[in-house]
PDB file of N, CA and C in Angstrom:
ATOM      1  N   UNK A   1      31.261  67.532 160.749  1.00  0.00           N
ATOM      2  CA  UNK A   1      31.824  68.647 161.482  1.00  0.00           C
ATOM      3  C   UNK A   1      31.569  69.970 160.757  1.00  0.00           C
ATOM      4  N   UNK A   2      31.815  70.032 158.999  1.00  0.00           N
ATOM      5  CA  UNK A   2      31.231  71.151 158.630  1.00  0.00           C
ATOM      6  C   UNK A   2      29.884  71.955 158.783  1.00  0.00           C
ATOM      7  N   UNK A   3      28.982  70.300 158.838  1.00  0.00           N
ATOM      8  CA  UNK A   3      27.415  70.904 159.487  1.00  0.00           C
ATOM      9  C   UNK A   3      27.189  71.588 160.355  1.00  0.00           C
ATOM     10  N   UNK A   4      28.213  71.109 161.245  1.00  0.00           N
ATOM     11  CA  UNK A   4      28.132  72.000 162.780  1.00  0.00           C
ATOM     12  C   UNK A   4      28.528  73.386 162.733  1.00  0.00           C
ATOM     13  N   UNK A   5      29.634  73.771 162.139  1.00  0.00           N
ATOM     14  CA  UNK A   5      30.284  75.113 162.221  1.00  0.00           C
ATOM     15  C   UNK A   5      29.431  75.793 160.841  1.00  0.00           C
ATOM     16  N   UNK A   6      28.322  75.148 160.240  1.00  0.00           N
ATOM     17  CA  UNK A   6      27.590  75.622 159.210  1.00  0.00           C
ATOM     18  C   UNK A   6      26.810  75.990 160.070  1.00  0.00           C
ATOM     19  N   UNK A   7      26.025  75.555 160.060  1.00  0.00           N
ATOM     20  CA  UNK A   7      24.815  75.811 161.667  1.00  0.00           C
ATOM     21  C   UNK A   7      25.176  76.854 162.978  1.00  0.00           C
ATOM     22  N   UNK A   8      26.409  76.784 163.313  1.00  0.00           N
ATOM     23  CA  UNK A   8      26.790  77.899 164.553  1.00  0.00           C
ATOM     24  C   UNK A   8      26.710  78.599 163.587  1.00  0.00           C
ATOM     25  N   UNK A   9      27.257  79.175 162.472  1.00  0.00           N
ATOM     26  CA  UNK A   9      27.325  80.068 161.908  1.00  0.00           C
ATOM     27  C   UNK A   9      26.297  81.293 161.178  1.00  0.00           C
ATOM     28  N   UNK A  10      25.124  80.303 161.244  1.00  0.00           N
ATOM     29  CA  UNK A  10      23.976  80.748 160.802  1.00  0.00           C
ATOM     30  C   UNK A  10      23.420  81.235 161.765  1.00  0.00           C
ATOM     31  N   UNK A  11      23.660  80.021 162.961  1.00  0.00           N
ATOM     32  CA  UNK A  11      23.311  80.781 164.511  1.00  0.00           C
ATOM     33  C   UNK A  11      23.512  82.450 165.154  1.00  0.00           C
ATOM     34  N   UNK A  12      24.736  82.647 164.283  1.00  0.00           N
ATOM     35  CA  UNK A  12      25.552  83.858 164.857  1.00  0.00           C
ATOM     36  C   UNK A  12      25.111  84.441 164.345  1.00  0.00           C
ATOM     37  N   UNK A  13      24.663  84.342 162.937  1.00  0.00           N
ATOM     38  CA  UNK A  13      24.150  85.244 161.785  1.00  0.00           C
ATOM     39  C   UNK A  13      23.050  85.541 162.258  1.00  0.00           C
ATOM     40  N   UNK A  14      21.999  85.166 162.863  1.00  0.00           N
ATOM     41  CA  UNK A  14      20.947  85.909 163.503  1.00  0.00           C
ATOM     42  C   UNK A  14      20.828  86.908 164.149  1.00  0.00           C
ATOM     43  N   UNK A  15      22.042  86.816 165.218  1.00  0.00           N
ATOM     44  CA  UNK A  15      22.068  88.001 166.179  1.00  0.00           C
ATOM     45  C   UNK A  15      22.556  89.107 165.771  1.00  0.00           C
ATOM     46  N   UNK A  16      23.758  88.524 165.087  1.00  0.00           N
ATOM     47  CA  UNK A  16      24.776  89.714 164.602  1.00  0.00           C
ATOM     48  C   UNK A  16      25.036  89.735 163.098  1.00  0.00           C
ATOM     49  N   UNK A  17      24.388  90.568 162.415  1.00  0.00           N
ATOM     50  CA  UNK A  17      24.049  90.436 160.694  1.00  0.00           C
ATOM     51  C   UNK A  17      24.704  91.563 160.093  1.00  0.00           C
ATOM     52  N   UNK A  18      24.293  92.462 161.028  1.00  0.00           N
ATOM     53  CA  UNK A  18      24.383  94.113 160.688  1.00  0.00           C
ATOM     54  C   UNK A  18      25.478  94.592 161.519  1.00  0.00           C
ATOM     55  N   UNK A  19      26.649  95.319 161.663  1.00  0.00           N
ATOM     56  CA  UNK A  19      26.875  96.225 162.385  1.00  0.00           C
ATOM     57  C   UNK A  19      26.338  97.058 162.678  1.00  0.00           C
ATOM     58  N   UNK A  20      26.371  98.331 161.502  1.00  0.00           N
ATOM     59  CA  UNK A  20      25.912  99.018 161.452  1.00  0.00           C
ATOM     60  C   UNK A  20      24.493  98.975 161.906  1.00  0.00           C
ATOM     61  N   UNK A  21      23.618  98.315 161.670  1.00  0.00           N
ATOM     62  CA  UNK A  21      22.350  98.182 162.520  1.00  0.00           C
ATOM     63  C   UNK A  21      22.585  98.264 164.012  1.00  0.00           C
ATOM     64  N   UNK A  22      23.625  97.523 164.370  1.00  0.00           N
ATOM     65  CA  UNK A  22      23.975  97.450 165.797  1.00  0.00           C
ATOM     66  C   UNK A  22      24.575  98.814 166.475  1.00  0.00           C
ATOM     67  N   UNK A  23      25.159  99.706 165.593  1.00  0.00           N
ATOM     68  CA  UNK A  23      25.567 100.699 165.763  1.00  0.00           C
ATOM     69  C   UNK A  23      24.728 101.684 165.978  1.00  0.00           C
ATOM     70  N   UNK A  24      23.835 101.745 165.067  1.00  0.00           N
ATOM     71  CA  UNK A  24      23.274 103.044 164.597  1.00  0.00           C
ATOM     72  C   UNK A  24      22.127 102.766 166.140  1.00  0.00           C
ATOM     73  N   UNK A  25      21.497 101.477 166.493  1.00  0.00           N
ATOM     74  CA  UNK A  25      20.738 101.140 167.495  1.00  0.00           C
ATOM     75  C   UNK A  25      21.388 102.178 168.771  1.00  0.00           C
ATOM     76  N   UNK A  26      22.701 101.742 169.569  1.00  0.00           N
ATOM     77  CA  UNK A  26      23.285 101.799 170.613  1.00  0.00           C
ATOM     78  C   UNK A  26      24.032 102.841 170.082  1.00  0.00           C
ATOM     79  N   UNK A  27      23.608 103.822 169.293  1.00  0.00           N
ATOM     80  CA  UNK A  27      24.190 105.200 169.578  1.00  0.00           C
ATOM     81  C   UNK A  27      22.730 105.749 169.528  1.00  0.00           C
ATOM     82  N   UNK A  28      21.714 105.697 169.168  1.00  0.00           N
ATOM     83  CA  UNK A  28      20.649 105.731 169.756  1.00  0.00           C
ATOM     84  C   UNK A  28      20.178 106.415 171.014  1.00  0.00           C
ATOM     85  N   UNK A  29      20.472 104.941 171.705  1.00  0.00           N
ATOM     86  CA  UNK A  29      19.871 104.831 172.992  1.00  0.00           C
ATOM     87  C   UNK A  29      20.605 105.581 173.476  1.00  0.00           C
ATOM     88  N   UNK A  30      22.069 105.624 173.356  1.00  0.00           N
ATOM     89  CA  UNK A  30      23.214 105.976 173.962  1.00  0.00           C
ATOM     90  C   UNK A  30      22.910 107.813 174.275  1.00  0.00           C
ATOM     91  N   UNK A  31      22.659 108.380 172.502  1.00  0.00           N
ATOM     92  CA  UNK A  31      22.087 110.030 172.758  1.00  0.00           C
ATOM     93  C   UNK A  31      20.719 110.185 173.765  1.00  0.00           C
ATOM     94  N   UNK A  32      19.448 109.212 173.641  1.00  0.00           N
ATOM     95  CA  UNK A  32      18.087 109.237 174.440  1.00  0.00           C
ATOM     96  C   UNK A  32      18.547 109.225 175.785  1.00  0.00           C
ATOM     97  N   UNK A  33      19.504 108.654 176.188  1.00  0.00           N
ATOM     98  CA  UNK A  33      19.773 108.040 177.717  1.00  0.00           C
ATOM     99  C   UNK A  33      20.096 109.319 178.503  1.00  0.00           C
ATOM    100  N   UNK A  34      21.000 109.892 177.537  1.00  0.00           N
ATOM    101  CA  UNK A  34      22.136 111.279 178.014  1.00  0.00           C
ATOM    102  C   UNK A  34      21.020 112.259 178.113  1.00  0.00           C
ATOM    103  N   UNK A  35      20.487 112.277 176.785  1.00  0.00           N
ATOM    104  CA  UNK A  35      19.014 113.549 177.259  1.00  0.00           C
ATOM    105  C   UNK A  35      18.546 113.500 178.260  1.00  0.00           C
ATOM    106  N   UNK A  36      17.592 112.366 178.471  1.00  0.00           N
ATOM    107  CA  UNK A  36      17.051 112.235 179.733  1.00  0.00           C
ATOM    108  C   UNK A  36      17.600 112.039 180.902  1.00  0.00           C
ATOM    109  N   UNK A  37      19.298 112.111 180.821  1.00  0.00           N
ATOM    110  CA  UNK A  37      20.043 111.894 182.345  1.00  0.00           C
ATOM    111  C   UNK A  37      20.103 113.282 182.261  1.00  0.00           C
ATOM    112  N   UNK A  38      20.348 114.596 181.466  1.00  0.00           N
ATOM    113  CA  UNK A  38      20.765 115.856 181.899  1.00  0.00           C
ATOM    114  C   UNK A  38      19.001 116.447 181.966  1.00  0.00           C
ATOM    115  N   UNK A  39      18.282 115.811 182.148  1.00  0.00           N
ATOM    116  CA  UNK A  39      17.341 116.919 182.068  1.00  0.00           C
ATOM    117  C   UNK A  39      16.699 117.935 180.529  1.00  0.00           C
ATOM    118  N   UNK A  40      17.433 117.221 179.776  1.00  0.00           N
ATOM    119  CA  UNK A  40      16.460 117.814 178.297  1.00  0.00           C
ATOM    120  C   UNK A  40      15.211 117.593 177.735  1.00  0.00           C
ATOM    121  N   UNK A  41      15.100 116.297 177.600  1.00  0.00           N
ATOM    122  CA  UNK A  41      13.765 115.991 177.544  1.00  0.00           C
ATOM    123  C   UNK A  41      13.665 114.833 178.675  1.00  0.00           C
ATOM    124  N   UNK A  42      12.068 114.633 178.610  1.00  0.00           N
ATOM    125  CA  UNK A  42      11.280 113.914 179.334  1.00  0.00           C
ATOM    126  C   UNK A  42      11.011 112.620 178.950  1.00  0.00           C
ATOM    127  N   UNK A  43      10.953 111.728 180.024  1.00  0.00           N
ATOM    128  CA  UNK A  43      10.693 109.930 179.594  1.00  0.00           C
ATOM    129  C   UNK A  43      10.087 109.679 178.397  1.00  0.00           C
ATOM    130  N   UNK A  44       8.830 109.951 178.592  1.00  0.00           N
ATOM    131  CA  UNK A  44       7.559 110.266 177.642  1.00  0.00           C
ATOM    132  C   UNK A  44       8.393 110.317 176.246  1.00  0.00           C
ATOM    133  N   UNK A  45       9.029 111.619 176.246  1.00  0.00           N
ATOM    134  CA  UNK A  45       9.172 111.994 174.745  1.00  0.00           C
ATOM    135  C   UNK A  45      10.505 111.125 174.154  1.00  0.00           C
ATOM    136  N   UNK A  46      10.965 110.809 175.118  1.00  0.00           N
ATOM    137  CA  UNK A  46      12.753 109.899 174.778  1.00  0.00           C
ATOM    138  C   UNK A  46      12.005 108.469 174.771  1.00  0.00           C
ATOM    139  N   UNK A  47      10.571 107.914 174.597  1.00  0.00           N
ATOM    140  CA  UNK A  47       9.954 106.786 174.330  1.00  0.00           C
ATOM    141  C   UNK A  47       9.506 106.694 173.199  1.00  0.00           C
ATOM    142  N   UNK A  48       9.163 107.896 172.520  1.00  0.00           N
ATOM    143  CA  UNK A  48       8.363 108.273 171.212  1.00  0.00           C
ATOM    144  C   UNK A  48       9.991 107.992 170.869  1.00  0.00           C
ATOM    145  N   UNK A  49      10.516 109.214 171.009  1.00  0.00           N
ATOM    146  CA  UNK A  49      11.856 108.934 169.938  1.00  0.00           C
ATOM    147  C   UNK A  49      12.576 107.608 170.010  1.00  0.00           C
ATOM    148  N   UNK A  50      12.377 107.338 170.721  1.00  0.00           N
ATOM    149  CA  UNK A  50      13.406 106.400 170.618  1.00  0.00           C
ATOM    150  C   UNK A  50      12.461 104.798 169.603  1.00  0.00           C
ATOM    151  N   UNK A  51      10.834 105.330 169.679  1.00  0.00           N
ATOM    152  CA  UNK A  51      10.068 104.040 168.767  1.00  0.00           C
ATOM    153  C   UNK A  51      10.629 104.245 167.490  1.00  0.00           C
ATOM    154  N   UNK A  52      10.806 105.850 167.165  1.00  0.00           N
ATOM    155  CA  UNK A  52      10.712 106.553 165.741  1.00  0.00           C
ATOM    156  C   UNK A  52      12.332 106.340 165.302  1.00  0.00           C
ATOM    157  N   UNK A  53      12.871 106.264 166.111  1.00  0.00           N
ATOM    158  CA  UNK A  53      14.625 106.373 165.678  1.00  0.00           C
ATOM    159  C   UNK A  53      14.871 104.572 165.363  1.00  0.00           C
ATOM    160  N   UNK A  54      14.057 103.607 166.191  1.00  0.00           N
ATOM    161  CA  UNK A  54      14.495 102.516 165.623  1.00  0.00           C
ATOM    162  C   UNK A  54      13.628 102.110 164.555  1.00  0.00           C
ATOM    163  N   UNK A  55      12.437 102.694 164.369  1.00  0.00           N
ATOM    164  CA  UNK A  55      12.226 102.330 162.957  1.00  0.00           C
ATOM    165  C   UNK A  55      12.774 103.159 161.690  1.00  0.00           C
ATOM    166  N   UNK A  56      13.591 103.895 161.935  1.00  0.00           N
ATOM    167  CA  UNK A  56      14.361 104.724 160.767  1.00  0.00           C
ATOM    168  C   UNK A  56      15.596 103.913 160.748  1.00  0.00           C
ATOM    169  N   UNK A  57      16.314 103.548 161.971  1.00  0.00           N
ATOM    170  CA  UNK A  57      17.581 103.142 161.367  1.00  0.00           C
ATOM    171  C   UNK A  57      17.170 101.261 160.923  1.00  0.00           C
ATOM    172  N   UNK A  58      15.841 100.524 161.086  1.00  0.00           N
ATOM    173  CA  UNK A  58      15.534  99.113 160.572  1.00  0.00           C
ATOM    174  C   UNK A  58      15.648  99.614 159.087  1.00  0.00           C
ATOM    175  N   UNK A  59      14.543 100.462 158.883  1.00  0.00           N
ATOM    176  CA  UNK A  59      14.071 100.652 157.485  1.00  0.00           C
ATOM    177  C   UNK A  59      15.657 101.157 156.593  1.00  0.00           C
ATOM    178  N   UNK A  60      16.548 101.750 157.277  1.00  0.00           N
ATOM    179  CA  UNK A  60      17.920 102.198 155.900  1.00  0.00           C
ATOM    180  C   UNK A  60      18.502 100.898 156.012  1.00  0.00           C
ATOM    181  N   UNK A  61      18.385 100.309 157.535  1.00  0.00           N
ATOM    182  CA  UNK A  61      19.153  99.192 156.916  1.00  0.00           C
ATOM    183  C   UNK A  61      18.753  98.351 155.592  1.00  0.00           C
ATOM    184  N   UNK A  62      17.170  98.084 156.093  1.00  0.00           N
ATOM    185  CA  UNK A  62      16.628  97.350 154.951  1.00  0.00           C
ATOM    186  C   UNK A  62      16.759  97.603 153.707  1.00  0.00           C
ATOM    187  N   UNK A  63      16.785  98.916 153.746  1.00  0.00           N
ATOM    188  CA  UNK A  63      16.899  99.790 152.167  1.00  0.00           C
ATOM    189  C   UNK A  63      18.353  99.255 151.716  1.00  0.00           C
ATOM    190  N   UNK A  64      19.175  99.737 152.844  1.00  0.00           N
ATOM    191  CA  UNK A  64      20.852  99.247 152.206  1.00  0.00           C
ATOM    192  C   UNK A  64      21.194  98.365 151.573  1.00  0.00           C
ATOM    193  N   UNK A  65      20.429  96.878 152.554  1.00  0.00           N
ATOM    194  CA  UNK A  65      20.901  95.465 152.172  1.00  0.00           C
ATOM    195  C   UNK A  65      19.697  95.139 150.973  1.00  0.00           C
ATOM    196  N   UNK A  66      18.939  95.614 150.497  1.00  0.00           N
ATOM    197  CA  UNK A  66      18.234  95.227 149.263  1.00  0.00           C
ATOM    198  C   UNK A  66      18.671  96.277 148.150  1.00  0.00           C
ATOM    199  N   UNK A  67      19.240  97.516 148.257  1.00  0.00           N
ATOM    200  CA  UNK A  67      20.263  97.806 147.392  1.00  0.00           C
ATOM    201  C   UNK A  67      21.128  97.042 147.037  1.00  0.00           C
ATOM    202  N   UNK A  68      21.769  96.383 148.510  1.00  0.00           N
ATOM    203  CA  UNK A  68      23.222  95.960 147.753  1.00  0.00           C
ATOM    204  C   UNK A  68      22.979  94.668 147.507  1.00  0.00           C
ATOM    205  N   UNK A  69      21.656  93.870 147.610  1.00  0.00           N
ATOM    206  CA  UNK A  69      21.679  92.759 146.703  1.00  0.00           C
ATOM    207  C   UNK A  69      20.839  92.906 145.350  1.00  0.00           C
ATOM    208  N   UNK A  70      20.407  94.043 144.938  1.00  0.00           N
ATOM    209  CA  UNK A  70      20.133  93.970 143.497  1.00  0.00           C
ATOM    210  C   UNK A  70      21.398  93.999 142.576  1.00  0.00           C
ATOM    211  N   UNK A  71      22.348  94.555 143.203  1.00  0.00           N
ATOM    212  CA  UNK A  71      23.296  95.076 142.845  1.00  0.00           C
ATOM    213  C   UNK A  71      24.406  94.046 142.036  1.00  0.00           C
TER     214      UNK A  71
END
């Protein structure tokens, strides 16, 4: 039975590792969405940003969690 709730657990750990990753993602999209619903910027450019914004908030995460395991 421990195997099992060892295993879901690892399961879960896949999806959901990071908050903050999860955060920083879906406030994101959340600012790109609003731009492009009021008319600030254009599809096009809320596609670029939005490639460039999730590889900035992967990479601090990455930075974070290999800080805090040298640590």
């Amino acid at each position: 039975m421990k195997a099992i709730a060892a295993a879901l657990k690892e399961l879960f750990g896949l999806f959901v590792d990071d908050g903050s990753l999860a955060a920083g993602i879906l406030a994101l999209v959340a600012v790109l969405a609003a731009l492009v619903h009021f008319g600030k910027i254009g599809a096009t450019l809320a596609t670029g940003l939005l490639v460039a914004g999730l590889v900035i908030v992967l990479a601090e995460t990455v930075r974070r969690s290999a800080r805090g395991r040298r640590d």
